[in-house]
Protein backbone atom coordinates (compact mmCIF):
# COMPACT_ATOMS: atom_id res chain seq x y z
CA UNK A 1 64.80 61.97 27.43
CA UNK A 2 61.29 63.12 27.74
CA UNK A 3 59.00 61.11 30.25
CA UNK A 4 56.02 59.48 29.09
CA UNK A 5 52.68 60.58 30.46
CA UNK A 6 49.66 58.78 29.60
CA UNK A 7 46.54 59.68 31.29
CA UNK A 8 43.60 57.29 31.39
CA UNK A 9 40.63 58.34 29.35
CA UNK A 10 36.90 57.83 31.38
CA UNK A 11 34.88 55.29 28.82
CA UNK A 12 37.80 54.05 27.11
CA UNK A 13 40.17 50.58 28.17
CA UNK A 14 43.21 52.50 26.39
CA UNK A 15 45.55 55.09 27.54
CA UNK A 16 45.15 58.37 25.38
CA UNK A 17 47.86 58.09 23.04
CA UNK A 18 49.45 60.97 21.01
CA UNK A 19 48.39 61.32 17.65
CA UNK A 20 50.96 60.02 15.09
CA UNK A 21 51.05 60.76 11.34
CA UNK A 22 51.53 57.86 8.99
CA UNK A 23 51.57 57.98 5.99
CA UNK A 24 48.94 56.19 3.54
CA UNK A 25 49.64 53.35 1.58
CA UNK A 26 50.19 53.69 -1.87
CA UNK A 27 48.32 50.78 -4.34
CA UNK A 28 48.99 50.07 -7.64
CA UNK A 29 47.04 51.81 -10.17
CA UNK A 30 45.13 48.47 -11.17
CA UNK A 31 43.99 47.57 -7.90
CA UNK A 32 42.98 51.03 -6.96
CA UNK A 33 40.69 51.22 -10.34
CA UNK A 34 39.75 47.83 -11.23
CA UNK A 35 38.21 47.14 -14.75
CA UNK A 36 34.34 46.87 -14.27
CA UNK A 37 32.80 45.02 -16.78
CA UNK A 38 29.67 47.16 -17.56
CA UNK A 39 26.41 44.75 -17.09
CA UNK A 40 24.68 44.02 -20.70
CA UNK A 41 21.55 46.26 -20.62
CA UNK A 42 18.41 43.84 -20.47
CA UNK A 43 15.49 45.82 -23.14
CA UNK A 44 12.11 45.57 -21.43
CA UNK A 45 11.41 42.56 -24.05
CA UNK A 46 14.33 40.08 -22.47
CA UNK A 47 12.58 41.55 -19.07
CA UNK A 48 9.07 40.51 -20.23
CA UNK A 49 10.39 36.92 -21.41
CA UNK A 50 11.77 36.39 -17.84
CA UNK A 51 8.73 37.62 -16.07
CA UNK A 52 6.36 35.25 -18.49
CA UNK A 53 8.84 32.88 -17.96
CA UNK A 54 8.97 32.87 -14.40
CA UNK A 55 5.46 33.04 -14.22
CA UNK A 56 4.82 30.22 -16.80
CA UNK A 57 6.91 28.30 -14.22
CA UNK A 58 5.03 29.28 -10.65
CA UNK A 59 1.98 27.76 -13.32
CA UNK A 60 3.45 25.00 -13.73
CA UNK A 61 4.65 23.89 -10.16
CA UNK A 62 1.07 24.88 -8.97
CA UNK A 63 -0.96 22.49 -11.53
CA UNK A 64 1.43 19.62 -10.21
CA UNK A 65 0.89 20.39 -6.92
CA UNK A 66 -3.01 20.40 -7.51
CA UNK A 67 -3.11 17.55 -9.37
CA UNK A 68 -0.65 15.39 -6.80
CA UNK A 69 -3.28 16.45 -4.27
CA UNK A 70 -6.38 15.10 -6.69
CA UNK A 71 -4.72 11.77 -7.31
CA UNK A 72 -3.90 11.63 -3.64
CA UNK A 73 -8.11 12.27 -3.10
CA UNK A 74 -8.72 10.26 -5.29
CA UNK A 75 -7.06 7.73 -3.68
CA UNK A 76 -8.52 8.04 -0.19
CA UNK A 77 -11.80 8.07 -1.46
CA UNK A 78 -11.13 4.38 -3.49
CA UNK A 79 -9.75 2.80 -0.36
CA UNK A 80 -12.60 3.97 1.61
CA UNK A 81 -15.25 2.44 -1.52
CA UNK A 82 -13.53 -0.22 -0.92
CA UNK A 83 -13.70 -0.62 2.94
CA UNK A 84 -17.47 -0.26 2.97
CA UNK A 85 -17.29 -2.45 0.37
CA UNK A 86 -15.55 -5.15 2.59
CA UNK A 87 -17.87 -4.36 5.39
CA UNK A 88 -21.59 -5.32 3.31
CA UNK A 89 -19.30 -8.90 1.80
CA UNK A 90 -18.56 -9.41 5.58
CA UNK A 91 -22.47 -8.42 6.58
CA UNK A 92 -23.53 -10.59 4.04
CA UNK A 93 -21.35 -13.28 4.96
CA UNK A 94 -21.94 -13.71 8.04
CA UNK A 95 -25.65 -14.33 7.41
CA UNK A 96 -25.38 -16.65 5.00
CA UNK A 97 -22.93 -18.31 7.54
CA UNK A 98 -25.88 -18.49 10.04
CA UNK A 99 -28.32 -19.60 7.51
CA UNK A 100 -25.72 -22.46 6.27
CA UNK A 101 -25.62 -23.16 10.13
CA UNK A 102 -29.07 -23.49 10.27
CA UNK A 103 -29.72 -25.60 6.97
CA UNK A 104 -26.70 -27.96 8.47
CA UNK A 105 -28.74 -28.37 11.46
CA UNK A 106 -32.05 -28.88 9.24
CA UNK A 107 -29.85 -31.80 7.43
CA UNK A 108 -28.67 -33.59 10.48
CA UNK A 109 -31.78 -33.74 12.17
CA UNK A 110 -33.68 -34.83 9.24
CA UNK A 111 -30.71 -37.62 8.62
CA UNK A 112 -31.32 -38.85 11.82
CA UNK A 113 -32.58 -42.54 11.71
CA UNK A 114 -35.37 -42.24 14.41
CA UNK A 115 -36.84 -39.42 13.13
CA UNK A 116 -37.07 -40.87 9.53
CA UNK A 117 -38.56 -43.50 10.56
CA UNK A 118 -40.95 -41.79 12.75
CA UNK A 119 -42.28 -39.68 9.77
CA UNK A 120 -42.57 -42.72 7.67
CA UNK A 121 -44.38 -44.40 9.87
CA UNK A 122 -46.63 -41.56 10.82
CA UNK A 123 -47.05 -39.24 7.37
CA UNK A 124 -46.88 -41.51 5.13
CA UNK A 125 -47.98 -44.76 6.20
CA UNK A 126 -45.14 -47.08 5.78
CA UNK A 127 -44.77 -50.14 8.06
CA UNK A 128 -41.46 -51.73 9.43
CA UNK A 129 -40.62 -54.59 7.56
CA UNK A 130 -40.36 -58.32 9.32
CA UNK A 131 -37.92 -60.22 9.77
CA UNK A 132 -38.31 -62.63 7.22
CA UNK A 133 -38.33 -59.77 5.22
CA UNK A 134 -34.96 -58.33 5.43
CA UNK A 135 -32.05 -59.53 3.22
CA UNK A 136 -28.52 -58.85 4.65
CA UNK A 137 -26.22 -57.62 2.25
CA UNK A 138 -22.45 -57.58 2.66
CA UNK A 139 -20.74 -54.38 0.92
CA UNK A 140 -17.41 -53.65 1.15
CA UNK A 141 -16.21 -50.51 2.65
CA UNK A 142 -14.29 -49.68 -0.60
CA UNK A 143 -17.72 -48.92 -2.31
CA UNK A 144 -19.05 -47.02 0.80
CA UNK A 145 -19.53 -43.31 1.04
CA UNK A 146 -18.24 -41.41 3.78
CA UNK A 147 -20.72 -39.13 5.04
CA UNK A 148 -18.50 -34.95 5.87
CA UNK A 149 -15.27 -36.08 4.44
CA UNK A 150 -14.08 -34.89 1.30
CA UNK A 151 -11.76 -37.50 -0.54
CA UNK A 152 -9.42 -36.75 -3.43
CA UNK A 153 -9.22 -38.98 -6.14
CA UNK A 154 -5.64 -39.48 -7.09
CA UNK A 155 -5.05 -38.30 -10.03
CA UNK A 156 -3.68 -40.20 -13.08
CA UNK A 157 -2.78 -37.48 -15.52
CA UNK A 158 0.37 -36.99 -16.45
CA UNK A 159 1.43 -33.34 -16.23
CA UNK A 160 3.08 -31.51 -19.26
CA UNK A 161 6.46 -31.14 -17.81
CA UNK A 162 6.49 -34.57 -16.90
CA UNK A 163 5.93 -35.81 -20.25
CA UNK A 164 8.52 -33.57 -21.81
CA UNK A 165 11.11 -34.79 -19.04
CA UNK A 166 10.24 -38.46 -19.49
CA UNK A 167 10.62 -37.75 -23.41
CA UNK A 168 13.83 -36.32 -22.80
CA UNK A 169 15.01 -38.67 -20.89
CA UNK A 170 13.92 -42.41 -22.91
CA UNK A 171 13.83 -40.61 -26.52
CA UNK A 172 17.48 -39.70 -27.07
């Protein structure tokens, strides 16, 4: 029996081995030379028709983009119209809400009793009537007008779908 010797080799994890001879593997014919399918041969026309085509394409994807982006401008530009269009209505609003204001105040000062009186006495001459002059007169309040209150009038027409319902209903 021969002894082993392996020496270790500076740079390498392995002890330096002996060389050994295999022998190759041996493949079958049609996996060594597998049938290539030779590629069809594109003429310079099919390559021009891809290239317009291709660039037709990039065209295409391009105006969308640019036009996505002018609607979107578009857009932006409306909704700020309309914001400075909100912003004179609210301007004008709120004077005519101070004017109203003032007019109201106009109203109730010239509705006041004393003052009326005052100017008809003064400006235009009139005297207070006597006593003897003044017939009471007894109104009811049905007839009366309420001075700042809105009131609804009940309504006595008969609505469409009531009509149907109620012809439904007695006619058959």
């Amino acid at each position: 029996m021969k002894k082993e010797q392996r020496y270790y080799m500076y740079g390498s994890s392995a002890p330096k081995l002996e060389k050994v001879d295999i022998a190759p593997l041996q493949f079958p014919s049609d996996i060594v030379q597998p049938q290539v399918q030779p590629k069809p041969r594109t003429g310079k026309k099919v390559q021009q028709k891809k290239n317009i085509l291709y660039k037709l394409q990039l065209l295409g994807c391009t105006m969308i983009f640019f036009i996505g982006c002018l609607i979107l401008m578009i857009g932006y530009s409306a909704v700020s119209y309309q914001q400075k269009n909100i912003e004179q209505m609210n301007k004008n609003l709120q004077a005519l809400q101070k004017e109203n204001a003032m007019i109201q105040g106009e109203i109730g000062q010239s509705m006041d009793l004393k003052v009326l009186e005052e100017k008809a006495t003064q400006q235009l001459g009139m005297v207070r009537p006597k006593e003897h002059q003044v017939i009471n007169i007894e109104i009811p309040k049905a007839s009366h007008t309420v001075r700042y209150q809105s009131t609804e009038v009940p309504s006595t027409e008969i609505s469409f779908l009531s009509s149907v319902f109620r012809f439904l209903v007695k006619g058959w």
